[in-house]
PDB file of N, CA and C in Angstrom:
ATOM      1  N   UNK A   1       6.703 184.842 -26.081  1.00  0.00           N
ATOM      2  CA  UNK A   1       6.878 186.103 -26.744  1.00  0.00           C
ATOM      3  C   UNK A   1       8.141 186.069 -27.603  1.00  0.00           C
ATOM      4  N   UNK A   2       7.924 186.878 -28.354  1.00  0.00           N
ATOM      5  CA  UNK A   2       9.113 186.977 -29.217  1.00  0.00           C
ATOM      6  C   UNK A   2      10.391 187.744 -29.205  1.00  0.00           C
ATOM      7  N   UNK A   3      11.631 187.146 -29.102  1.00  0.00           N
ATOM      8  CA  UNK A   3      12.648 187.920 -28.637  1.00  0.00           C
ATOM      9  C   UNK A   3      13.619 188.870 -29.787  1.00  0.00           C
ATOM     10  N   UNK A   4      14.386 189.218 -29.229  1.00  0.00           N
ATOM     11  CA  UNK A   4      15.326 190.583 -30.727  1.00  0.00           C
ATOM     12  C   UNK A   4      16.312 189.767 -30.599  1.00  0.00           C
ATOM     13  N   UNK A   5      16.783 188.961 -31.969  1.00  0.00           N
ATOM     14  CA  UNK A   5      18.253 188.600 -31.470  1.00  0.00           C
ATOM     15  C   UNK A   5      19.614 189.683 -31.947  1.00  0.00           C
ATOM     16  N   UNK A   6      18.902 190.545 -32.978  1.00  0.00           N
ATOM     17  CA  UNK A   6      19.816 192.029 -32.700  1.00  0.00           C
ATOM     18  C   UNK A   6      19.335 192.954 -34.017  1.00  0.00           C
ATOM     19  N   UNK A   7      20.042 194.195 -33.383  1.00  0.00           N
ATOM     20  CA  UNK A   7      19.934 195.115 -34.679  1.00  0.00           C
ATOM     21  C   UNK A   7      20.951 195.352 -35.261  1.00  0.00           C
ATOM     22  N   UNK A   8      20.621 196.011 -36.323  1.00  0.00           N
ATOM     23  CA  UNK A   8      21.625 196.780 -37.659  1.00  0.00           C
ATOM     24  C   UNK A   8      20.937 197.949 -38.487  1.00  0.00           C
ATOM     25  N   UNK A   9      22.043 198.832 -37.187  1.00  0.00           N
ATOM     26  CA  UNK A   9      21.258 200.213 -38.378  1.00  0.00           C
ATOM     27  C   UNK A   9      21.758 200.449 -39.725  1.00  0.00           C
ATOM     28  N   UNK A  10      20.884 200.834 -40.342  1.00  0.00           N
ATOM     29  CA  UNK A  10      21.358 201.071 -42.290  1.00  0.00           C
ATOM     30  C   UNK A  10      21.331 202.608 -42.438  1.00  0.00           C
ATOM     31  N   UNK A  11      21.209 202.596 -43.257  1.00  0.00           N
ATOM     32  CA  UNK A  11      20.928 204.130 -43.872  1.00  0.00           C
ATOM     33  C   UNK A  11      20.201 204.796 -43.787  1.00  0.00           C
ATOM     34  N   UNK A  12      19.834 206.077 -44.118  1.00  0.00           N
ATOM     35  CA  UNK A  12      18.658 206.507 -44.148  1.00  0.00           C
ATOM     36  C   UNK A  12      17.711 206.378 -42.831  1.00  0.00           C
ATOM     37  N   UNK A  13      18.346 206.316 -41.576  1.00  0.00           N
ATOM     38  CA  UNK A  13      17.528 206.493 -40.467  1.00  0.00           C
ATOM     39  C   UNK A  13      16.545 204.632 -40.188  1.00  0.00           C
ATOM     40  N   UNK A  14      17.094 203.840 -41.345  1.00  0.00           N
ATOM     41  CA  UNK A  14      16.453 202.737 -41.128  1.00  0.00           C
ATOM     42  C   UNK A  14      17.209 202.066 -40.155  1.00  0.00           C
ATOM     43  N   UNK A  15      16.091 200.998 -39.450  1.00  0.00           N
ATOM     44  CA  UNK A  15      17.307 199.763 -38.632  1.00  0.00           C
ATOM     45  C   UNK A  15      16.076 198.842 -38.845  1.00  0.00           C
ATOM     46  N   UNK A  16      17.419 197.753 -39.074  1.00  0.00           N
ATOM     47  CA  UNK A  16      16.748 196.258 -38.865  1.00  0.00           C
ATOM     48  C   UNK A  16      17.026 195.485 -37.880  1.00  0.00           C
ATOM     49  N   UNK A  17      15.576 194.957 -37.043  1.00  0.00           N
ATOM     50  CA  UNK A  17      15.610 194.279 -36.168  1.00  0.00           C
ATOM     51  C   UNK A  17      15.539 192.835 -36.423  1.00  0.00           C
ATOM     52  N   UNK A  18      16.477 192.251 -35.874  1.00  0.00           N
ATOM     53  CA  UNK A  18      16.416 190.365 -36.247  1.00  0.00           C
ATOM     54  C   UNK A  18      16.313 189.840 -35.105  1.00  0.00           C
ATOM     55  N   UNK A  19      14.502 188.908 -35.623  1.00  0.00           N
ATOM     56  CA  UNK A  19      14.532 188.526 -34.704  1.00  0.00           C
ATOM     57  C   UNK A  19      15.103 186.988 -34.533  1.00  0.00           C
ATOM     58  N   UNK A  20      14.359 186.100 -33.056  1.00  0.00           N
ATOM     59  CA  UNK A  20      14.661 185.069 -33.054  1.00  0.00           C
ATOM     60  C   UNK A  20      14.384 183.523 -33.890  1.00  0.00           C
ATOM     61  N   UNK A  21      12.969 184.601 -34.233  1.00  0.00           N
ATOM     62  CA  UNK A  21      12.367 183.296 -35.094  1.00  0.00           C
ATOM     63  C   UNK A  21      12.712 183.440 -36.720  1.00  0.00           C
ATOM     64  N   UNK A  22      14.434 184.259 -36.777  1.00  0.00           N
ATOM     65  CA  UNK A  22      14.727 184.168 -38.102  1.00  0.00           C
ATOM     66  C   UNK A  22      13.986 185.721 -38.663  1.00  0.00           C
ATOM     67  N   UNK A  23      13.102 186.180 -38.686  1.00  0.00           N
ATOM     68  CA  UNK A  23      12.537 187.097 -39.277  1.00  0.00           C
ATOM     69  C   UNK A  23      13.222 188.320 -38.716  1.00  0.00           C
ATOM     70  N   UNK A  24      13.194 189.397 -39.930  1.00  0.00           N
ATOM     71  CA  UNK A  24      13.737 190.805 -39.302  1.00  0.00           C
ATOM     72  C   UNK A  24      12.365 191.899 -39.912  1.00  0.00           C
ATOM     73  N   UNK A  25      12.524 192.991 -39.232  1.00  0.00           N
ATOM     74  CA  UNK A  25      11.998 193.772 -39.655  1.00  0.00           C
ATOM     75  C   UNK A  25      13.112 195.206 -39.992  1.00  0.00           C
ATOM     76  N   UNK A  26      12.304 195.828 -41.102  1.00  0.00           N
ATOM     77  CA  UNK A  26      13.228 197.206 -41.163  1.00  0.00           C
ATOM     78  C   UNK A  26      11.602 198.411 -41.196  1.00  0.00           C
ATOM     79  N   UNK A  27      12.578 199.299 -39.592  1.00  0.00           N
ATOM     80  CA  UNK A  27      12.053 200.143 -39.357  1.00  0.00           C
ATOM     81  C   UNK A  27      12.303 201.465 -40.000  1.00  0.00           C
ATOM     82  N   UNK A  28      11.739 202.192 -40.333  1.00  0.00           N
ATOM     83  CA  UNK A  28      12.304 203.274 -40.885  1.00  0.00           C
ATOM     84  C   UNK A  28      12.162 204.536 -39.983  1.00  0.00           C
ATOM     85  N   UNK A  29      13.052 205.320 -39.519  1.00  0.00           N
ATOM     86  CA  UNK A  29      12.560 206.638 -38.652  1.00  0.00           C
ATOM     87  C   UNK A  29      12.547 207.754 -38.957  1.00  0.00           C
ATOM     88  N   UNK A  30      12.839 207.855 -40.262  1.00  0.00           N
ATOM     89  CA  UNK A  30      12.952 209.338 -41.009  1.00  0.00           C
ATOM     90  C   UNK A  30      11.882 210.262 -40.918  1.00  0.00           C
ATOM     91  N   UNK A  31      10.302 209.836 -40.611  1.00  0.00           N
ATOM     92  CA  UNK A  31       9.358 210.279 -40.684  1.00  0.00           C
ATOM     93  C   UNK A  31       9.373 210.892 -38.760  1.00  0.00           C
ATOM     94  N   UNK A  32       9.639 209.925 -38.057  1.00  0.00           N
ATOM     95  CA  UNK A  32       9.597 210.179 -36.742  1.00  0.00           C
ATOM     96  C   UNK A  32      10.285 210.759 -36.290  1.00  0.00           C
ATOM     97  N   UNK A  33      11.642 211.298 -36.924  1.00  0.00           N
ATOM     98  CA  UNK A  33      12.640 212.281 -36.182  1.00  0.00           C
ATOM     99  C   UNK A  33      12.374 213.802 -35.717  1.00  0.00           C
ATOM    100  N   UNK A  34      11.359 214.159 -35.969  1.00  0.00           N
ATOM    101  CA  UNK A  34      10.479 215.389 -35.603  1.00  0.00           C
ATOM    102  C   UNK A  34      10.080 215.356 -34.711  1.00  0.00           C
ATOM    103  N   UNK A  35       9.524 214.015 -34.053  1.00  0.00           N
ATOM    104  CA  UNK A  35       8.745 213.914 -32.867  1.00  0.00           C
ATOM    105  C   UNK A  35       9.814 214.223 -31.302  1.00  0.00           C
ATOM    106  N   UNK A  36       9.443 214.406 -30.229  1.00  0.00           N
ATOM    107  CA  UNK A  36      10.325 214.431 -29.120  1.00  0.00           C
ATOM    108  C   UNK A  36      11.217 213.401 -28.746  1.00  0.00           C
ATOM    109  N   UNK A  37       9.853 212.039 -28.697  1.00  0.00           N
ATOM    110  CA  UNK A  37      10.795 210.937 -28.182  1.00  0.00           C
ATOM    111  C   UNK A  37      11.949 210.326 -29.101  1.00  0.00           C
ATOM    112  N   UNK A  38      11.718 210.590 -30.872  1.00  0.00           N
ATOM    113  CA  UNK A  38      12.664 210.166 -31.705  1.00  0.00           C
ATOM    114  C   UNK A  38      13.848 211.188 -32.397  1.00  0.00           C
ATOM    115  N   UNK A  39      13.598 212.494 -31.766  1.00  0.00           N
ATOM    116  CA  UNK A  39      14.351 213.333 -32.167  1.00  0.00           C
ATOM    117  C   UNK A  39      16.147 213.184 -32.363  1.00  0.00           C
ATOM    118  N   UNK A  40      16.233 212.753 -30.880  1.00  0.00           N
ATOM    119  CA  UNK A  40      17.489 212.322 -31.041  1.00  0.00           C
ATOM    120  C   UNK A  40      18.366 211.028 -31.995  1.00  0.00           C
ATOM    121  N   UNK A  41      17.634 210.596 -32.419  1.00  0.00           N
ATOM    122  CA  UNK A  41      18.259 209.750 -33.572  1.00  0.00           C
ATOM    123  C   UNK A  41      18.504 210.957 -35.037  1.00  0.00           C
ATOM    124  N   UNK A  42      18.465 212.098 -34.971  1.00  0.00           N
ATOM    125  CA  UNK A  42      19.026 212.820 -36.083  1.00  0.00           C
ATOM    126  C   UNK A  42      20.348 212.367 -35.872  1.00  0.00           C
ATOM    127  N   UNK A  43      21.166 212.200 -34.972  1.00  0.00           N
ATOM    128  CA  UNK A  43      22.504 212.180 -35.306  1.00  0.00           C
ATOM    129  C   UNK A  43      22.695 211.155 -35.368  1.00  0.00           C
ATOM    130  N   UNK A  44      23.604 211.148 -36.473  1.00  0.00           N
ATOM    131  CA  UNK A  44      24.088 209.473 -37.036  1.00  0.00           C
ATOM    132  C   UNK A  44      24.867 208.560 -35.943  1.00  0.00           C
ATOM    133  N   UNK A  45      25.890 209.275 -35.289  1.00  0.00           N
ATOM    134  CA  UNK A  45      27.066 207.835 -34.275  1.00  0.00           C
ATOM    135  C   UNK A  45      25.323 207.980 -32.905  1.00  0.00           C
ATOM    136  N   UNK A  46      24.964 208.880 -32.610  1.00  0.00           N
ATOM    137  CA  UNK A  46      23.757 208.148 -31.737  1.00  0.00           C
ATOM    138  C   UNK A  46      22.691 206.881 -32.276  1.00  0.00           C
ATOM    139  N   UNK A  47      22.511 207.326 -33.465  1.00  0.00           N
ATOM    140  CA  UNK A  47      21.666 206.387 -34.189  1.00  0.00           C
ATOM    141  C   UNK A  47      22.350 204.957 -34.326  1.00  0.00           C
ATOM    142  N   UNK A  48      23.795 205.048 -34.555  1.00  0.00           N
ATOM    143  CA  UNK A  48      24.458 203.199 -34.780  1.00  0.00           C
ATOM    144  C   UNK A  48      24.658 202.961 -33.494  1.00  0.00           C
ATOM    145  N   UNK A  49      24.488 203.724 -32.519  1.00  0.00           N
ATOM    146  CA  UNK A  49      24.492 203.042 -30.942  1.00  0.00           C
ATOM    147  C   UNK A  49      23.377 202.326 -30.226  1.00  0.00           C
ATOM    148  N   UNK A  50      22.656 201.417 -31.246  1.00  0.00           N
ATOM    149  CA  UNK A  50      21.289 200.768 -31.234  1.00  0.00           C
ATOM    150  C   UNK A  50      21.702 199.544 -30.348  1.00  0.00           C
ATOM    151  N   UNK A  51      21.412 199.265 -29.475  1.00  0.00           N
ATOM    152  CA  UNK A  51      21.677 197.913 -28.909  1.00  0.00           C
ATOM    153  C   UNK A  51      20.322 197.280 -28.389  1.00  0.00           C
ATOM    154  N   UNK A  52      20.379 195.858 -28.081  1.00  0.00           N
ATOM    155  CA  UNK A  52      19.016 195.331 -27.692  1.00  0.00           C
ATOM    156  C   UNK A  52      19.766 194.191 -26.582  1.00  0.00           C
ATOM    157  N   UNK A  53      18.667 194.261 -25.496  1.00  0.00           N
ATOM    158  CA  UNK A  53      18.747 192.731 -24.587  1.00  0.00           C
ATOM    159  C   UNK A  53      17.613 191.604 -25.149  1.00  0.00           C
ATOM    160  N   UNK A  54      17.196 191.710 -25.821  1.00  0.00           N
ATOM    161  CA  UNK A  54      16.130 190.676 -26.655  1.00  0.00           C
ATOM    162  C   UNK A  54      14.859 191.274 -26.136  1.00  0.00           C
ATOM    163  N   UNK A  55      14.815 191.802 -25.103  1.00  0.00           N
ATOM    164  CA  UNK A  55      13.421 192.918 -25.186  1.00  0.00           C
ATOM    165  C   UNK A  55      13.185 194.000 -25.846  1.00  0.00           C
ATOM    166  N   UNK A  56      14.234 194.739 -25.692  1.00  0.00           N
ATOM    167  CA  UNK A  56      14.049 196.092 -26.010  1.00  0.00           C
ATOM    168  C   UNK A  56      15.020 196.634 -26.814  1.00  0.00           C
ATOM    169  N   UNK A  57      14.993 197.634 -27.725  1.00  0.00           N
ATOM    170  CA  UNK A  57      16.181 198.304 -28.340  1.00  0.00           C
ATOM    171  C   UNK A  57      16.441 199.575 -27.832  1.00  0.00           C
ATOM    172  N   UNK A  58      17.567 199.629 -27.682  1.00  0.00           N
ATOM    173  CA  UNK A  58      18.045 200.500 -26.677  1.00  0.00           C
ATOM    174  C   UNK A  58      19.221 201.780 -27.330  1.00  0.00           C
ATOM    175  N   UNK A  59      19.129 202.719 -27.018  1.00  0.00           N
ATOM    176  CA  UNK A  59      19.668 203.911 -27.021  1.00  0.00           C
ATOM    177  C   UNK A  59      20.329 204.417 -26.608  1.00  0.00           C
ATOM    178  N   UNK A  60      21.951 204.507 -25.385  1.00  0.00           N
ATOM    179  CA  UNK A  60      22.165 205.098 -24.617  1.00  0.00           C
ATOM    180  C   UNK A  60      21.392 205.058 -23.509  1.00  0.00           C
ATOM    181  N   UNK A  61      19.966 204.231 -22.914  1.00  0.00           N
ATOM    182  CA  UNK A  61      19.650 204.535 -22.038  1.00  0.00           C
ATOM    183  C   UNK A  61      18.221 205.697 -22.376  1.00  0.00           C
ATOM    184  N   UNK A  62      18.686 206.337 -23.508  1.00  0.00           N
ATOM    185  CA  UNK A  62      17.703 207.427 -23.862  1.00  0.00           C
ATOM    186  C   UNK A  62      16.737 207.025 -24.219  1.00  0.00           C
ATOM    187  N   UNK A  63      16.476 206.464 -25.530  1.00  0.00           N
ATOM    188  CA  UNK A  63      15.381 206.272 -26.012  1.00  0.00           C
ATOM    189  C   UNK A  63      15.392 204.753 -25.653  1.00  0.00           C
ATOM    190  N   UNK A  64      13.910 203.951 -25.786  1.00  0.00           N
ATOM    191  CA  UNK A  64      14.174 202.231 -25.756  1.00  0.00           C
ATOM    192  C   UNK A  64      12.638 202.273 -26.448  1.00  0.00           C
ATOM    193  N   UNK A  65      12.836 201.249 -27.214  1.00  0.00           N
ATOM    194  CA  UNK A  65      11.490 200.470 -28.194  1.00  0.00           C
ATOM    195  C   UNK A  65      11.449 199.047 -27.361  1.00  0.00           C
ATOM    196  N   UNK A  66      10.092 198.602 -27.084  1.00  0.00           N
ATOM    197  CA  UNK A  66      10.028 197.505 -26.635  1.00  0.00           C
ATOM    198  C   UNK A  66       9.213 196.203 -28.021  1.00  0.00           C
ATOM    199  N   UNK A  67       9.631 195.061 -27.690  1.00  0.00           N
ATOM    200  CA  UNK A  67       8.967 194.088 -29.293  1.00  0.00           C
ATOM    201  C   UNK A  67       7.791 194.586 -29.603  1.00  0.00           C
ATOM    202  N   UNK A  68       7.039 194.704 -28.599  1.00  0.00           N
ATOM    203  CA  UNK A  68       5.485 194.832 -28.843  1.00  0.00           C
ATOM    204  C   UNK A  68       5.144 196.311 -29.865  1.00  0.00           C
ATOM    205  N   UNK A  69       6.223 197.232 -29.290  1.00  0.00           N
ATOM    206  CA  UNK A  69       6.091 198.872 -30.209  1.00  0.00           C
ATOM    207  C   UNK A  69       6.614 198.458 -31.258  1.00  0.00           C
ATOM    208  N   UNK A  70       7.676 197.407 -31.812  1.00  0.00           N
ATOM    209  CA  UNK A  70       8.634 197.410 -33.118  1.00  0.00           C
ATOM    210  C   UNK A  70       7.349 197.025 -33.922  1.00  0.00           C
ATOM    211  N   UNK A  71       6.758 195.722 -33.524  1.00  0.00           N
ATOM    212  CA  UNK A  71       5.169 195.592 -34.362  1.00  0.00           C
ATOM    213  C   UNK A  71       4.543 196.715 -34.783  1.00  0.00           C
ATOM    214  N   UNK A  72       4.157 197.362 -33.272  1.00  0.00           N
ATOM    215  CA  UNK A  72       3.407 198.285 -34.361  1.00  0.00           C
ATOM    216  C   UNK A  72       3.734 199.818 -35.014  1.00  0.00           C
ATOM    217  N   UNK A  73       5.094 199.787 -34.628  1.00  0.00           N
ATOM    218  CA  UNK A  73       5.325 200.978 -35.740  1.00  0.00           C
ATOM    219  C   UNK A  73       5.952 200.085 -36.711  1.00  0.00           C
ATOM    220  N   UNK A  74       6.089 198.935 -36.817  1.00  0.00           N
ATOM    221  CA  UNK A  74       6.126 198.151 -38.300  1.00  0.00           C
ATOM    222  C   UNK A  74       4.933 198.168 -39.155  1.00  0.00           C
ATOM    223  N   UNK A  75       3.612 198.054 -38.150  1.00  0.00           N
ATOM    224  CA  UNK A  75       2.307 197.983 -39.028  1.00  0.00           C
ATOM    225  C   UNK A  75       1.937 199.421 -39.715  1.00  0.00           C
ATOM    226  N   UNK A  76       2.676 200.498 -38.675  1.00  0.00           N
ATOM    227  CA  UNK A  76       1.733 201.746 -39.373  1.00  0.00           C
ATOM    228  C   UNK A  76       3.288 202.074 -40.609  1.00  0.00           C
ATOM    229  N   UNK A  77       4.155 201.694 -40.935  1.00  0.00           N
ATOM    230  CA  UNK A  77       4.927 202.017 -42.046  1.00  0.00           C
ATOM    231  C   UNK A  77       4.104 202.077 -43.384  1.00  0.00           C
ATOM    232  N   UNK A  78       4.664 203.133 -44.003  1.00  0.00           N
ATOM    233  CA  UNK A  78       4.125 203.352 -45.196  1.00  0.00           C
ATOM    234  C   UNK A  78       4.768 202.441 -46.826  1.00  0.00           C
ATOM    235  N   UNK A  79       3.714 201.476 -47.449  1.00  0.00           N
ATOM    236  CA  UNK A  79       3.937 201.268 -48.339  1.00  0.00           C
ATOM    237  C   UNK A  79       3.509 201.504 -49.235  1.00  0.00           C
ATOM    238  N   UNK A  80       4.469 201.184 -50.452  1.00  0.00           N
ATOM    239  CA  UNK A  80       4.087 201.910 -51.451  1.00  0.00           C
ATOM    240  C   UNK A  80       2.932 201.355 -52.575  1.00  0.00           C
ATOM    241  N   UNK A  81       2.157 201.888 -53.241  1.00  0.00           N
ATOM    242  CA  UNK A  81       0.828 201.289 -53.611  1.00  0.00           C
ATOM    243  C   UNK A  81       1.375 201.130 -54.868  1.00  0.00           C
ATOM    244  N   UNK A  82       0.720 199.732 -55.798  1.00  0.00           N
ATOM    245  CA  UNK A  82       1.206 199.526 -57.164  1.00  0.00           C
ATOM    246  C   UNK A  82       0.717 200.166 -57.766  1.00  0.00           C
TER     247      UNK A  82
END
C-alpha cells in the first residue's frame, strides 16, 4: 500500500499530500467545508495543523483522512473542461 510521506497545506483550503512513491496530490476542501466532518478546517492555524503517520492525515485528533479516502476525494475533484 501506499504510504504519505507528508503534507503541506497551501491556500485556499488546499493541501498537498506527498506521497512515497514521489507523487503528491492537491486536495482541495473549499467545497467540503460545509459538511460536518470538514467543517472545522474553516479556520486557518487548525487547517496548517495537518500532520500524517504515513497512513493517515491527521487533525488534532479531530478530523483524520485515511490513503484510501485521499484517492477518492482526489477522483471526485472537479476539473476544469477545455
Amino acid at each position: 500500500m501506499i504510504r504519505i510521506k507528508g503534507v503541506i497545506p497551501k491556500s485556499g483550503c488546499r493541501l498537498e499530500v506527498q506521497l512515497e512513491n514521489g507523487s503528491s496530490i492537491i486536495l482541495d476542501f473549499s467545497d467540503r467545508l460545509h459538511t460536518v466532518r470538514f467543517g472545522l478546517l474553516t479556520d486557518r492555524d487548525f487547517f496548517r495543523r495537518a500532520v500524517t503517520d504515513g497512513d493517515f492525515v491527521r487533525w488534532d485528533n479531530k478530523i483524520e483522512i485515511s490513503v484510501s479516502e485521499i484517492f477518492q476525494l482526489a477522483q471526485k475533484e472537479k476539473f476544469p473542461s477545455a
